[in-house]
PDB file of N, CA and C in Angstrom:
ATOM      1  N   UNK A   1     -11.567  -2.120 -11.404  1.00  0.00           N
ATOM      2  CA  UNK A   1     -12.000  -2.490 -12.731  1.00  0.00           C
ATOM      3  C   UNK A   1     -11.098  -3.607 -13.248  1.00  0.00           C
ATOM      4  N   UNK A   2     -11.498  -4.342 -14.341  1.00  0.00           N
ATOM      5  CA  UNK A   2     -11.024  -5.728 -14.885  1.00  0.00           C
ATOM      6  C   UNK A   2      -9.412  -5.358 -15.778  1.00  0.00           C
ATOM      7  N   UNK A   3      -8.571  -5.397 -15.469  1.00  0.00           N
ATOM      8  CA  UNK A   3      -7.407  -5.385 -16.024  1.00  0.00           C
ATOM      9  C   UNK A   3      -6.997  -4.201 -15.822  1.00  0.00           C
ATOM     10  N   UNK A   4      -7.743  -3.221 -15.062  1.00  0.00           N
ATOM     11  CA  UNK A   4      -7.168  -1.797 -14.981  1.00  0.00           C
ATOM     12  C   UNK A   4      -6.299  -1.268 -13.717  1.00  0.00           C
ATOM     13  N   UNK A   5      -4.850  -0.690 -13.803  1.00  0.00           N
ATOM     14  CA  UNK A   5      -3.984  -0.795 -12.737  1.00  0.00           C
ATOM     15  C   UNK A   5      -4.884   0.429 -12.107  1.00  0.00           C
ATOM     16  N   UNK A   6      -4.735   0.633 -10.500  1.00  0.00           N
ATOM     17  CA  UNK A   6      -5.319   1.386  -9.666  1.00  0.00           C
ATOM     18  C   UNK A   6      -3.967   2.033  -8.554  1.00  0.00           C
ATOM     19  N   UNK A   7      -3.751   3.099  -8.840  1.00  0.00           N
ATOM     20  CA  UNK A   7      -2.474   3.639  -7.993  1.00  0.00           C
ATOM     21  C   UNK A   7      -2.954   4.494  -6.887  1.00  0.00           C
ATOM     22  N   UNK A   8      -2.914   4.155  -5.723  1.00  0.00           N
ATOM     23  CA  UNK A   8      -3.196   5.047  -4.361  1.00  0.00           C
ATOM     24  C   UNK A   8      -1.711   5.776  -3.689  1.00  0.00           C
ATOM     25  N   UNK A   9      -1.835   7.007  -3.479  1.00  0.00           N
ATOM     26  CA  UNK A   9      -0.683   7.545  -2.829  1.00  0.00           C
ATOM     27  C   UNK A   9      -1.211   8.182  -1.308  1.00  0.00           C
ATOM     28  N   UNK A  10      -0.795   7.420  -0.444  1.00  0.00           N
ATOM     29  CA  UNK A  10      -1.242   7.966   1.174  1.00  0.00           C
ATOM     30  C   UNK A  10      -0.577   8.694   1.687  1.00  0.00           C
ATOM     31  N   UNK A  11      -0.953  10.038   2.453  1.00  0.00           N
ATOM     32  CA  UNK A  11      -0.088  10.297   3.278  1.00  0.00           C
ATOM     33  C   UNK A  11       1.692  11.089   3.105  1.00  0.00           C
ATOM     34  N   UNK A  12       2.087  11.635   4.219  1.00  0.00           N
ATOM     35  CA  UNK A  12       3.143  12.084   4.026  1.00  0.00           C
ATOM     36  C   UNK A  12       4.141  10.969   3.779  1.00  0.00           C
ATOM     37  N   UNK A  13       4.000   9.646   4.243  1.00  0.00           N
ATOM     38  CA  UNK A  13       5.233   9.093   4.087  1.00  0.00           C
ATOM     39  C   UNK A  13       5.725   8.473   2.982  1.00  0.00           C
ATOM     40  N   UNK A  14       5.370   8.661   2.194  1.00  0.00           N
ATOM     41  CA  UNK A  14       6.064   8.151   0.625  1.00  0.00           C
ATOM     42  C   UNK A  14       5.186   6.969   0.447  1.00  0.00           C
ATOM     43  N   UNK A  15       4.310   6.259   0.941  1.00  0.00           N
ATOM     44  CA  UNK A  15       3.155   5.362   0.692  1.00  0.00           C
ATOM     45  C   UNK A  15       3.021   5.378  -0.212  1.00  0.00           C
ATOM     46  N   UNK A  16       2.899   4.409  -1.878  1.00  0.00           N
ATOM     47  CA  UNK A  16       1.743   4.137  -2.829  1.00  0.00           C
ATOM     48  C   UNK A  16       1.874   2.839  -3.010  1.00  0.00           C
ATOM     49  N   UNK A  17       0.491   2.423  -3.300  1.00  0.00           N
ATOM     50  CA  UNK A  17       0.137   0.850  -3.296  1.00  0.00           C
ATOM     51  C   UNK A  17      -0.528   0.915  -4.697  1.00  0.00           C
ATOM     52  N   UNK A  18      -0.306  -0.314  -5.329  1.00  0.00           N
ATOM     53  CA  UNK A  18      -0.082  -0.216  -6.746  1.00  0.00           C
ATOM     54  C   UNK A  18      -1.276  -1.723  -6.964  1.00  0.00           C
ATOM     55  N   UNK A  19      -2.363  -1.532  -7.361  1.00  0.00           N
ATOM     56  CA  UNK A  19      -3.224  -3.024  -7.669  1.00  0.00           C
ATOM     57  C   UNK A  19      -3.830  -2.970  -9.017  1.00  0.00           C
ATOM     58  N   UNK A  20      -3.286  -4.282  -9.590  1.00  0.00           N
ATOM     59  CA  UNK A  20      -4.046  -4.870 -10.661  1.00  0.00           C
ATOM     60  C   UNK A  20      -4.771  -5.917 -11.169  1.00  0.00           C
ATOM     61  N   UNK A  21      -6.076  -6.009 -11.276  1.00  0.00           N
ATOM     62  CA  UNK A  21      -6.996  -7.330 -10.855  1.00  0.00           C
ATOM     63  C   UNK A  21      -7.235  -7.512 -11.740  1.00  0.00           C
ATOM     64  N   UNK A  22      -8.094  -8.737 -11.858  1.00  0.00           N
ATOM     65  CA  UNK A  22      -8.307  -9.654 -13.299  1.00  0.00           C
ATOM     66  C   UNK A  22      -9.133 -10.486 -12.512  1.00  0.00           C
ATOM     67  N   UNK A  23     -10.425 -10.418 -13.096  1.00  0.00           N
ATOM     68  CA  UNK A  23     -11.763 -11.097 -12.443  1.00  0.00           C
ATOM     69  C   UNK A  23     -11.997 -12.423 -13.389  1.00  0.00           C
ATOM     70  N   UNK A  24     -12.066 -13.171 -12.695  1.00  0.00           N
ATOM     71  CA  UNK A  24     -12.106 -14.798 -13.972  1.00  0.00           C
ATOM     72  C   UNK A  24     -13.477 -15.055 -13.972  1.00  0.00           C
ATOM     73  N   UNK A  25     -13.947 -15.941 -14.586  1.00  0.00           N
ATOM     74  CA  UNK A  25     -15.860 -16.414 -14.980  1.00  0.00           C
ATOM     75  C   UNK A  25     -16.331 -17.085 -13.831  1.00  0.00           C
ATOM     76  N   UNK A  26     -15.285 -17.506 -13.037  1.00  0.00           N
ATOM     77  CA  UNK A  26     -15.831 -18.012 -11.634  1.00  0.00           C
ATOM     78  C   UNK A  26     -15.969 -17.952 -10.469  1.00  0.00           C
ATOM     79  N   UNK A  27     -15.716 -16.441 -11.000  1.00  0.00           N
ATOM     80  CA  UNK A  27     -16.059 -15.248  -9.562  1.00  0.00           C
ATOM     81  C   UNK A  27     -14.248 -15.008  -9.193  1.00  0.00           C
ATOM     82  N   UNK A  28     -13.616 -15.649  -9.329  1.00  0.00           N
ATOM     83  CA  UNK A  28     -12.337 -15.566  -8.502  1.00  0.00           C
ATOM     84  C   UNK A  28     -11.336 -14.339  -9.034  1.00  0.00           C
ATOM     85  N   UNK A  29     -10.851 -13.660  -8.418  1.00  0.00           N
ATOM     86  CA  UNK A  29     -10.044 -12.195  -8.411  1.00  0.00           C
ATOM     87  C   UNK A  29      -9.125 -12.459  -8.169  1.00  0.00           C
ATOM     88  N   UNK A  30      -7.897 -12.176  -9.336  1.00  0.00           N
ATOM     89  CA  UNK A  30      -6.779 -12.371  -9.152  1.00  0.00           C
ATOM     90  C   UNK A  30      -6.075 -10.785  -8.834  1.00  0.00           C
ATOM     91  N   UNK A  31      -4.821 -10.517  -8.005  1.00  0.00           N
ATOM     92  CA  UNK A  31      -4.500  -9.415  -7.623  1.00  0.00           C
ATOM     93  C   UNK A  31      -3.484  -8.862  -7.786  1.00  0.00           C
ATOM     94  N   UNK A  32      -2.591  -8.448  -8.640  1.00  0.00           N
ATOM     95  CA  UNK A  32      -1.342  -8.087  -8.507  1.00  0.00           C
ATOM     96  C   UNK A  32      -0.953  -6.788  -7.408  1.00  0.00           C
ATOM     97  N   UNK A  33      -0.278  -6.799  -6.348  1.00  0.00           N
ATOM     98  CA  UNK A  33      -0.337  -6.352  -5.480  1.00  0.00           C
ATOM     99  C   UNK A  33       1.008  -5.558  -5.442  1.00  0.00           C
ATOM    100  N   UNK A  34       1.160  -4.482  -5.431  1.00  0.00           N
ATOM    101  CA  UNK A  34       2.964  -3.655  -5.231  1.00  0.00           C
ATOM    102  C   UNK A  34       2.189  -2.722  -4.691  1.00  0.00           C
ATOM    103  N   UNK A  35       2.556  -3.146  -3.218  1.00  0.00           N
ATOM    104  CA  UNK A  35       3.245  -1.751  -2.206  1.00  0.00           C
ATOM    105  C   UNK A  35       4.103  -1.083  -2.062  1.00  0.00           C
ATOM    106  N   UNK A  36       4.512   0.239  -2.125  1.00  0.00           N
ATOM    107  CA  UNK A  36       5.890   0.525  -2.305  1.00  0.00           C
ATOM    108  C   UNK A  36       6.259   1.742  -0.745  1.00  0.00           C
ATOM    109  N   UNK A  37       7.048   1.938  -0.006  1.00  0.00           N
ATOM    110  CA  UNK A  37       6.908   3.248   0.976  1.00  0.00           C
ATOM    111  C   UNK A  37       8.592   3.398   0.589  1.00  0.00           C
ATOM    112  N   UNK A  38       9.134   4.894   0.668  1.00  0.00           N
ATOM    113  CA  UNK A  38      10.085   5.448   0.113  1.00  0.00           C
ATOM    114  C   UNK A  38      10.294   6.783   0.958  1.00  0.00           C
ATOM    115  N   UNK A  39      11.387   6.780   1.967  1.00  0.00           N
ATOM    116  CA  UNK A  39      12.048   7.472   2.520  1.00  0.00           C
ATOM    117  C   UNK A  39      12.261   8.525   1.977  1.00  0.00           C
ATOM    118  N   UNK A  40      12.780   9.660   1.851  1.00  0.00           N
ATOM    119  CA  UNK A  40      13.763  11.032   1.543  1.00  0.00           C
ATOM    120  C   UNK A  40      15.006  11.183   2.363  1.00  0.00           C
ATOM    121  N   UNK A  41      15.660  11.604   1.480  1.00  0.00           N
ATOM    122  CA  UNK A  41      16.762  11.878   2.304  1.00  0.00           C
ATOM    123  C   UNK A  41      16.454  13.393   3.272  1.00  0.00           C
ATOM    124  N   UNK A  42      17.394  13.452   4.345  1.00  0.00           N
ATOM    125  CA  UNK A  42      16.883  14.673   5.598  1.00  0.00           C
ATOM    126  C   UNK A  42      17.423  15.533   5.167  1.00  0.00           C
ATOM    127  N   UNK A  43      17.341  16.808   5.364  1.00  0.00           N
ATOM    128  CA  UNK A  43      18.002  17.980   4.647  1.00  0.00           C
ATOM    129  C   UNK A  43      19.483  17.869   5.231  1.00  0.00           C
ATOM    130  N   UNK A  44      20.343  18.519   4.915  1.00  0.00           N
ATOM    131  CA  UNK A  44      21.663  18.263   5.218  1.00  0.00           C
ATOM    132  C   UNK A  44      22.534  16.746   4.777  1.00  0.00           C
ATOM    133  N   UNK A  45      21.690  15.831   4.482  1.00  0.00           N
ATOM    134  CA  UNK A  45      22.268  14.215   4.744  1.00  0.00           C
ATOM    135  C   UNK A  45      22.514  14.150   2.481  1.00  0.00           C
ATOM    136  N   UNK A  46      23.813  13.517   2.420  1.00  0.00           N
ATOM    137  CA  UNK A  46      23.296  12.806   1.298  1.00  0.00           C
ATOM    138  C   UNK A  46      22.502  12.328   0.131  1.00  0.00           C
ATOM    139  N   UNK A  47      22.260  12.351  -0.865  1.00  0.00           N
ATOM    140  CA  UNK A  47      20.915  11.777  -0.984  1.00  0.00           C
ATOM    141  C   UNK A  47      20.559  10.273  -1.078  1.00  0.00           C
ATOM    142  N   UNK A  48      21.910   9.949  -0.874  1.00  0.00           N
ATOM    143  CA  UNK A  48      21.708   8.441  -1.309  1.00  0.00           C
ATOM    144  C   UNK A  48      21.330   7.650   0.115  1.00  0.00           C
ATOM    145  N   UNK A  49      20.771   8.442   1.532  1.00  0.00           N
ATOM    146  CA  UNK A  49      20.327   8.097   2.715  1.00  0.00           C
ATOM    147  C   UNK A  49      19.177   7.966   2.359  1.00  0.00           C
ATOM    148  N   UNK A  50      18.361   8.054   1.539  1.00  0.00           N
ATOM    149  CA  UNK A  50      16.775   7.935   1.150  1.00  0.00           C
ATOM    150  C   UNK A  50      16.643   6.049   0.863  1.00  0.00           C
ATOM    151  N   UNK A  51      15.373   5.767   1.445  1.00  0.00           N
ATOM    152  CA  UNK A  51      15.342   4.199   0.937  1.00  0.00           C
ATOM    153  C   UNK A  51      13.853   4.242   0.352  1.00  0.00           C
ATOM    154  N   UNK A  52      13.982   2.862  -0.225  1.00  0.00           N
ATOM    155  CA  UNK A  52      12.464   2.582  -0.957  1.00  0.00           C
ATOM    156  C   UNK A  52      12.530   0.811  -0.709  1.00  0.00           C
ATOM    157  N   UNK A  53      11.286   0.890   0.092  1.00  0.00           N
ATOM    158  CA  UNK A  53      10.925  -0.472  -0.145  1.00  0.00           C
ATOM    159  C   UNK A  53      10.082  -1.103  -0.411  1.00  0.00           C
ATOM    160  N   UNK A  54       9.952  -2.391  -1.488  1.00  0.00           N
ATOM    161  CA  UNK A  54       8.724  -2.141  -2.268  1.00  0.00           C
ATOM    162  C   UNK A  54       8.617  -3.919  -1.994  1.00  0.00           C
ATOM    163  N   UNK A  55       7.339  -4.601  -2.513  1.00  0.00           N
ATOM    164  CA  UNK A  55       6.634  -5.816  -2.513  1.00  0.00           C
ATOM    165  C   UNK A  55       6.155  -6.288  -3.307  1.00  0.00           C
ATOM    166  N   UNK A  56       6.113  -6.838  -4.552  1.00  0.00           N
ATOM    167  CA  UNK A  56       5.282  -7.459  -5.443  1.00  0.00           C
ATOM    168  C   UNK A  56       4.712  -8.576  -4.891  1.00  0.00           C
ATOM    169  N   UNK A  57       3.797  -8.659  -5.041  1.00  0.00           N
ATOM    170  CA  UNK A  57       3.201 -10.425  -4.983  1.00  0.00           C
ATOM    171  C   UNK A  57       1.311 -10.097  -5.358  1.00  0.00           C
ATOM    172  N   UNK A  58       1.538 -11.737  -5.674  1.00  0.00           N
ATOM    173  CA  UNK A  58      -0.196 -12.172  -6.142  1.00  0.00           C
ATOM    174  C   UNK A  58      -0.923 -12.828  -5.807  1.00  0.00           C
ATOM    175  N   UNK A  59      -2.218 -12.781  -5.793  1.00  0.00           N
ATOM    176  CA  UNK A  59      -2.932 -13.254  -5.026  1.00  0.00           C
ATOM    177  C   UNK A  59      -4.224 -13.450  -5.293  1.00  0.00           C
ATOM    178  N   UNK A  60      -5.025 -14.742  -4.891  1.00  0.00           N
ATOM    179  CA  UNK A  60      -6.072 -14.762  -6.088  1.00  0.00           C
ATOM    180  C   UNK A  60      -7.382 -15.199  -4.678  1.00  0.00           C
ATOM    181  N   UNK A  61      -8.276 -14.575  -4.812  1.00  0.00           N
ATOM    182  CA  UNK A  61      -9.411 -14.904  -3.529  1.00  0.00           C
ATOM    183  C   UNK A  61     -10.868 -14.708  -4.233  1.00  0.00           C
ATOM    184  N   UNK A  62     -11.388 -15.034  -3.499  1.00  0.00           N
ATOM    185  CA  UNK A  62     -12.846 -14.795  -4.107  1.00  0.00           C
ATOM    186  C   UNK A  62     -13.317 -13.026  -3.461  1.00  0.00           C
ATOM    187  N   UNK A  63     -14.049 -12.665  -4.105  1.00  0.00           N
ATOM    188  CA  UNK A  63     -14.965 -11.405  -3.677  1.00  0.00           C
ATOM    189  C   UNK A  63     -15.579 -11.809  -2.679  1.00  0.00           C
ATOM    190  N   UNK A  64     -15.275 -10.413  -1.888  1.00  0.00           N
ATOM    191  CA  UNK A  64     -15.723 -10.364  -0.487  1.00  0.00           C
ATOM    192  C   UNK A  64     -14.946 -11.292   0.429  1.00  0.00           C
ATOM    193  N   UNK A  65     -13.668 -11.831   0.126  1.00  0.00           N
ATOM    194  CA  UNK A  65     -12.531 -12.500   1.234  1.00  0.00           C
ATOM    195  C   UNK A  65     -11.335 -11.031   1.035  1.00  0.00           C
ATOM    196  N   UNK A  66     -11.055 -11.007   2.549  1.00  0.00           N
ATOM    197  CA  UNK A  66     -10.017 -10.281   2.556  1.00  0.00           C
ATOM    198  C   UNK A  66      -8.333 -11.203   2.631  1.00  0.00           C
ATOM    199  N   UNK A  67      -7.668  -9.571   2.037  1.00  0.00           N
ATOM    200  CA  UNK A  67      -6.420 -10.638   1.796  1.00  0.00           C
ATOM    201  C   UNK A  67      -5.121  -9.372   3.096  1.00  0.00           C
ATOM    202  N   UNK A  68      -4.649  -9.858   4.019  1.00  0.00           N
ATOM    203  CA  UNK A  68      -4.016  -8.784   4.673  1.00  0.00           C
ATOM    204  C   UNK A  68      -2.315  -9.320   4.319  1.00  0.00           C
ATOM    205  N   UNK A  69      -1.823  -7.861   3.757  1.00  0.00           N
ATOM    206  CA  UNK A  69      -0.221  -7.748   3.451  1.00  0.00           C
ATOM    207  C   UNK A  69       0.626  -7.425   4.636  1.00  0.00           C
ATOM    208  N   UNK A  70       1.658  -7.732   4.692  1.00  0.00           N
ATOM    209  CA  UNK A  70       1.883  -7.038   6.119  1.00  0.00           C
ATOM    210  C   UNK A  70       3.520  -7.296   6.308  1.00  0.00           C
ATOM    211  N   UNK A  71       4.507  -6.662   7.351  1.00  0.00           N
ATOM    212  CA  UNK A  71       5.936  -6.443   6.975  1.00  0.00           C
ATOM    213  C   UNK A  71       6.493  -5.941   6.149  1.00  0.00           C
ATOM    214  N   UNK A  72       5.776  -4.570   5.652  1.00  0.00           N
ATOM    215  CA  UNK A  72       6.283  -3.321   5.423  1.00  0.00           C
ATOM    216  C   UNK A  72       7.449  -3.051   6.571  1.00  0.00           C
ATOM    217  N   UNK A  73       8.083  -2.150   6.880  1.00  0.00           N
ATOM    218  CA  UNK A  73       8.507  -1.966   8.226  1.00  0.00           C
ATOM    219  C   UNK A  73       9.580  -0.840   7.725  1.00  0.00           C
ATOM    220  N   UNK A  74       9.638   0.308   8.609  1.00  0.00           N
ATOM    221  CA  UNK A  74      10.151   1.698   8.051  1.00  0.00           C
ATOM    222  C   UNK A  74      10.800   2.164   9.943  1.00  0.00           C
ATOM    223  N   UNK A  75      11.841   2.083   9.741  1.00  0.00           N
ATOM    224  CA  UNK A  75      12.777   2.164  10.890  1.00  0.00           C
ATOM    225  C   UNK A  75      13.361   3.652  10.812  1.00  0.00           C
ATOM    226  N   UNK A  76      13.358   4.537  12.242  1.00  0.00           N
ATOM    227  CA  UNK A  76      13.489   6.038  11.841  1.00  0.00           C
ATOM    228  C   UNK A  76      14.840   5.858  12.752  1.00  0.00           C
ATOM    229  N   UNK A  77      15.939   6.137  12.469  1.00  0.00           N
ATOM    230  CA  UNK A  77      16.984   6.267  14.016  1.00  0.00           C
ATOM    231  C   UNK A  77      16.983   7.443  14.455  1.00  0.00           C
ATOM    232  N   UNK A  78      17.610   7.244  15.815  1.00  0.00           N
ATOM    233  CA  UNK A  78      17.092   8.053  17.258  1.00  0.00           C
ATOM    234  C   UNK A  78      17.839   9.451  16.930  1.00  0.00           C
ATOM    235  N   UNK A  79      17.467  10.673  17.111  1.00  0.00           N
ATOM    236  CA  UNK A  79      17.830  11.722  16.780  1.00  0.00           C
ATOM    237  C   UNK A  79      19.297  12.270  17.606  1.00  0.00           C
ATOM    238  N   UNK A  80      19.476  11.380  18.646  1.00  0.00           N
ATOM    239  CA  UNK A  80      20.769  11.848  19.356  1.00  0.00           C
ATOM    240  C   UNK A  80      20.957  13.030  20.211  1.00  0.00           C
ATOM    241  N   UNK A  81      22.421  13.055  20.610  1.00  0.00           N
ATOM    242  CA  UNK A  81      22.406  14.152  21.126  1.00  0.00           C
ATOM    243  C   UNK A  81      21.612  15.350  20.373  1.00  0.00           C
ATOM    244  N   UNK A  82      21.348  16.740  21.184  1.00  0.00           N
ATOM    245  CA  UNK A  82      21.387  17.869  20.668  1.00  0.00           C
ATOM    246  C   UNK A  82      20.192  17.867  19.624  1.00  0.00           C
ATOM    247  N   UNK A  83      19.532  16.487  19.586  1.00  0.00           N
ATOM    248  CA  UNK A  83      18.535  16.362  18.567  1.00  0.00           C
ATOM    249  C   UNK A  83      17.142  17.441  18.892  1.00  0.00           C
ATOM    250  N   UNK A  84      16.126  16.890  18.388  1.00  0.00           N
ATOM    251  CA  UNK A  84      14.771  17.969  18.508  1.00  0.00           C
ATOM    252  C   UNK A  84      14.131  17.826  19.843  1.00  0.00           C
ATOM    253  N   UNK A  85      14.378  16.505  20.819  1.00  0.00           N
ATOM    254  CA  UNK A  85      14.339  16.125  22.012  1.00  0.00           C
ATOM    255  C   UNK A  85      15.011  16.806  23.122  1.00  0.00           C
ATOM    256  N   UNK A  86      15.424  17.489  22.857  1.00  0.00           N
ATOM    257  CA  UNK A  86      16.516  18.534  23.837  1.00  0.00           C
ATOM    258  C   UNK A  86      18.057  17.738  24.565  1.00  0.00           C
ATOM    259  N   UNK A  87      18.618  16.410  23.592  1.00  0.00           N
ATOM    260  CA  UNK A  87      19.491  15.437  23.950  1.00  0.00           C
ATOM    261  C   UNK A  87      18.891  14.495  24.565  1.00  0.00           C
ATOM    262  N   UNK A  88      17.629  14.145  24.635  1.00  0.00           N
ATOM    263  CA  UNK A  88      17.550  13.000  25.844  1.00  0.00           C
ATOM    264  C   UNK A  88      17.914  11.559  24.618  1.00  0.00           C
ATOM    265  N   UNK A  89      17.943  10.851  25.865  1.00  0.00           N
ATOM    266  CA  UNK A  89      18.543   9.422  25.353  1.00  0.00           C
ATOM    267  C   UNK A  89      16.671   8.917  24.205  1.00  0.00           C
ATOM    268  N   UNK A  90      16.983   8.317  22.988  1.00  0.00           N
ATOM    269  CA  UNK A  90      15.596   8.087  22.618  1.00  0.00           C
ATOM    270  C   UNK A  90      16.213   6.647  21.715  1.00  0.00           C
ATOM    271  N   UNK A  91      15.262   6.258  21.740  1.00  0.00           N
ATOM    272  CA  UNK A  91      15.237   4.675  20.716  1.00  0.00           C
ATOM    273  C   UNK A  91      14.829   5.119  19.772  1.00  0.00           C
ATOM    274  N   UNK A  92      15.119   4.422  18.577  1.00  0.00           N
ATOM    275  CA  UNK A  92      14.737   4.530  17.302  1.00  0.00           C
ATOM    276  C   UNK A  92      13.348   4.111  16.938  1.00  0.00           C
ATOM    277  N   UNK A  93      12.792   4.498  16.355  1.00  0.00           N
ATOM    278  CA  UNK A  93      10.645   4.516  16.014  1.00  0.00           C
ATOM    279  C   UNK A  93      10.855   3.469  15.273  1.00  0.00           C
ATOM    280  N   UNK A  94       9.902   2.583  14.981  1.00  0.00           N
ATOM    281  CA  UNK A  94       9.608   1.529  13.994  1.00  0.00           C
ATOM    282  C   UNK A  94       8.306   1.803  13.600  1.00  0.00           C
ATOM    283  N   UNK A  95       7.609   1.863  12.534  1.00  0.00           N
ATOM    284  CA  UNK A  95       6.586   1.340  11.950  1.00  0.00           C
ATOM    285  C   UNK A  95       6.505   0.576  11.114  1.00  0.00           C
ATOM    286  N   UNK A  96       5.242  -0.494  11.745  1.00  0.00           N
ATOM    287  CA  UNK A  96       5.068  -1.581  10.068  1.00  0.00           C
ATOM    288  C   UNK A  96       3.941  -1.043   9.572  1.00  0.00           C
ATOM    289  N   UNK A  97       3.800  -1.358   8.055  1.00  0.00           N
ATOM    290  CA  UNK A  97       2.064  -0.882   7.638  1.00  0.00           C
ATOM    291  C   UNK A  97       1.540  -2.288   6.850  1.00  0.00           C
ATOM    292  N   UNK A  98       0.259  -2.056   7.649  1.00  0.00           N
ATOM    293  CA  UNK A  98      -0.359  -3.571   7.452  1.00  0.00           C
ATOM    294  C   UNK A  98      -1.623  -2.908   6.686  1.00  0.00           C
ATOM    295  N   UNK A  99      -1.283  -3.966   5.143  1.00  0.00           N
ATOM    296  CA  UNK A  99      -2.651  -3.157   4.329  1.00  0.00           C
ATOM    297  C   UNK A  99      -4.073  -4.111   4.331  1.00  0.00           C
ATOM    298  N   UNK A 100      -5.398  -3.914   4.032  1.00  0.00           N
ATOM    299  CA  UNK A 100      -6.147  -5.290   4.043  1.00  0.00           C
ATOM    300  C   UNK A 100      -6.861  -4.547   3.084  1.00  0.00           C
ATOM    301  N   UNK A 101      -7.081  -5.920   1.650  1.00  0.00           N
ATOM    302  CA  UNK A 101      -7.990  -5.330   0.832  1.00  0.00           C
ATOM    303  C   UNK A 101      -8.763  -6.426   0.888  1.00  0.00           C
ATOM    304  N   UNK A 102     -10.410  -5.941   0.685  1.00  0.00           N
ATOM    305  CA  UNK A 102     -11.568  -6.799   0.141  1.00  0.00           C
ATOM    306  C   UNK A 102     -12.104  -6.424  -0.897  1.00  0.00           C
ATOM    307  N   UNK A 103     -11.596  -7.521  -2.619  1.00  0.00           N
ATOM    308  CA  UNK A 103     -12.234  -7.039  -3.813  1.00  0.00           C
ATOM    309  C   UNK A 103     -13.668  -7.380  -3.387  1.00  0.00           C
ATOM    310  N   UNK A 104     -14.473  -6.472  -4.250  1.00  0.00           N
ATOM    311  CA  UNK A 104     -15.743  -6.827  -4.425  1.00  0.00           C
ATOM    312  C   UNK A 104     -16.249  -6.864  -6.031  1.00  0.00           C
ATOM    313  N   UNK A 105     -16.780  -7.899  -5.899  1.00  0.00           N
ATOM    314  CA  UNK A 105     -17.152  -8.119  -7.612  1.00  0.00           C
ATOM    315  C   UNK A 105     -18.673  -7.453  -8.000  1.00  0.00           C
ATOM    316  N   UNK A 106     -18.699  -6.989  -8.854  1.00  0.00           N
ATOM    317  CA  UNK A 106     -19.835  -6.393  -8.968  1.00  0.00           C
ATOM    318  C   UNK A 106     -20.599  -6.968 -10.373  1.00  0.00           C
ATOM    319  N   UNK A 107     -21.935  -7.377 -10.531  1.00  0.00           N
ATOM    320  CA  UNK A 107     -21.916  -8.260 -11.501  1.00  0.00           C
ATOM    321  C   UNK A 107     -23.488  -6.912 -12.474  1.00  0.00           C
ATOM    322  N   UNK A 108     -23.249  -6.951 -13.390  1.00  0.00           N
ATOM    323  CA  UNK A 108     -24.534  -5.729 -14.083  1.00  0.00           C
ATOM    324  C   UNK A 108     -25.052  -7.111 -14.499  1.00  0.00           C
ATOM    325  N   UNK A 109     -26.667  -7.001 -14.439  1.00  0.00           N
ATOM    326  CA  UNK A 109     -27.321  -8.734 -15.286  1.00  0.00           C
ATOM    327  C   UNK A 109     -27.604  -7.655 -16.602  1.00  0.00           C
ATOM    328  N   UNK A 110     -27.965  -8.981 -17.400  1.00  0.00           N
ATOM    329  CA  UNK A 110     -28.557  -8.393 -18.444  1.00  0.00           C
ATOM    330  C   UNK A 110     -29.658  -7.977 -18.795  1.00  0.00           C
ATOM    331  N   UNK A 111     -29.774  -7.036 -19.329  1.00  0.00           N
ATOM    332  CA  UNK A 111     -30.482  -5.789 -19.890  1.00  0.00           C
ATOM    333  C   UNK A 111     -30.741  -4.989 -19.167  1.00  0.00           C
ATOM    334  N   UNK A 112     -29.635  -4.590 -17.810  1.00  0.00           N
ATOM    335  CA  UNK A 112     -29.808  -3.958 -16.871  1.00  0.00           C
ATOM    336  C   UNK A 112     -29.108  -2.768 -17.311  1.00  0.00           C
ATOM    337  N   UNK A 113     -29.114  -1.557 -17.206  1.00  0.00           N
ATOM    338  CA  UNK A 113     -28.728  -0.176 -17.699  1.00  0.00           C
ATOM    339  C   UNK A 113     -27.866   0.170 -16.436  1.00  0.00           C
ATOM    340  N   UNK A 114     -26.387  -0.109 -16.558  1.00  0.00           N
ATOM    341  CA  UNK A 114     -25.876   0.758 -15.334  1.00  0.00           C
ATOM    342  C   UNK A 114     -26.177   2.471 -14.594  1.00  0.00           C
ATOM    343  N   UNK A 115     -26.111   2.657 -13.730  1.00  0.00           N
ATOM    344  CA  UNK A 115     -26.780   4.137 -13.089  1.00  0.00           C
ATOM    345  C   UNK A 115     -25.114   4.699 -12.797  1.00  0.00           C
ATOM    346  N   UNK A 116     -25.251   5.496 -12.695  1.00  0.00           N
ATOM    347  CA  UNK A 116     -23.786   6.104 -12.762  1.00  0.00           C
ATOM    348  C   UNK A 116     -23.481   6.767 -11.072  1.00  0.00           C
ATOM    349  N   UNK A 117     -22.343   6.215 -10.524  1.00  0.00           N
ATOM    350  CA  UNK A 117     -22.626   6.616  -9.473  1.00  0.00           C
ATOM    351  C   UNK A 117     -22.919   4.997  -8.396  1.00  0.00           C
ATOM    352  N   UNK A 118     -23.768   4.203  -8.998  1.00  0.00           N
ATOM    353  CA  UNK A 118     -24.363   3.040  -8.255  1.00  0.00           C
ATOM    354  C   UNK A 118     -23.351   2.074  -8.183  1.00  0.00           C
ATOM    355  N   UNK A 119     -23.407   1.458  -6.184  1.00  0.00           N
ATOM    356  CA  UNK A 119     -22.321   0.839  -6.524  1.00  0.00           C
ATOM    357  C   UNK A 119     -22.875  -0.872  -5.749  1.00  0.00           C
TER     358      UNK A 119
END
């Protein structure tokens, strides 16, 4: 919707992506875009071992162009000896999360009665 923030929370891993659009008279969609993913600290550890890393940026496309974000990146280190692996030697996990949104503009003509539900 036109100026209205939209908050998605995915998943176990601390994922929420944060969008706020603004549709101009010439079709063009502007996007304010904050991704955010946010660690916990592990039981036993600190709490200040928890991270959050977040992205602002904007972005302006027409409806129906996609826009893909990408270099998130959430690094797990290797559990070590004695870890849940039974000690074996392990590398540390990486994930990046690559988001892709396509606004779509939706236009009601006039004297058209929206249906509720219709998209």
């Amino acid at each position: 919707m036109n100026n209205e923030p939209a908050v998605m929370r995915i998943g176990p891993g601390g994922f929420t992506l944060s969008i706020t659009s603004q549709i101009s008279a010439d079709g063009l969609v502007h996007m304010n875009v904050s991704p955010t993913i946010a660690t916990g600290a592990r039981p036993g550890s600190p709490a200040s071992t928890g991270t959050v890393v977040e992205v602002d940026t904007a972005v302006r496309v027409r409806g129906g162009d996609t826009v893909v974000i990408a270099g998130l990146i959430r690094e797990e280190p290797d559990t070590g000896p004695g870890g849940a692996d039974g000690g074996k030697d392990r590398r540390p996990s990486r994930t990046e999360l690559v988001v892709l949104l396509t606004p779509t503009v939706v236009s009601v003509s006039a004297g058209a009665v929206p249906v509720a539900g219709a998209q």
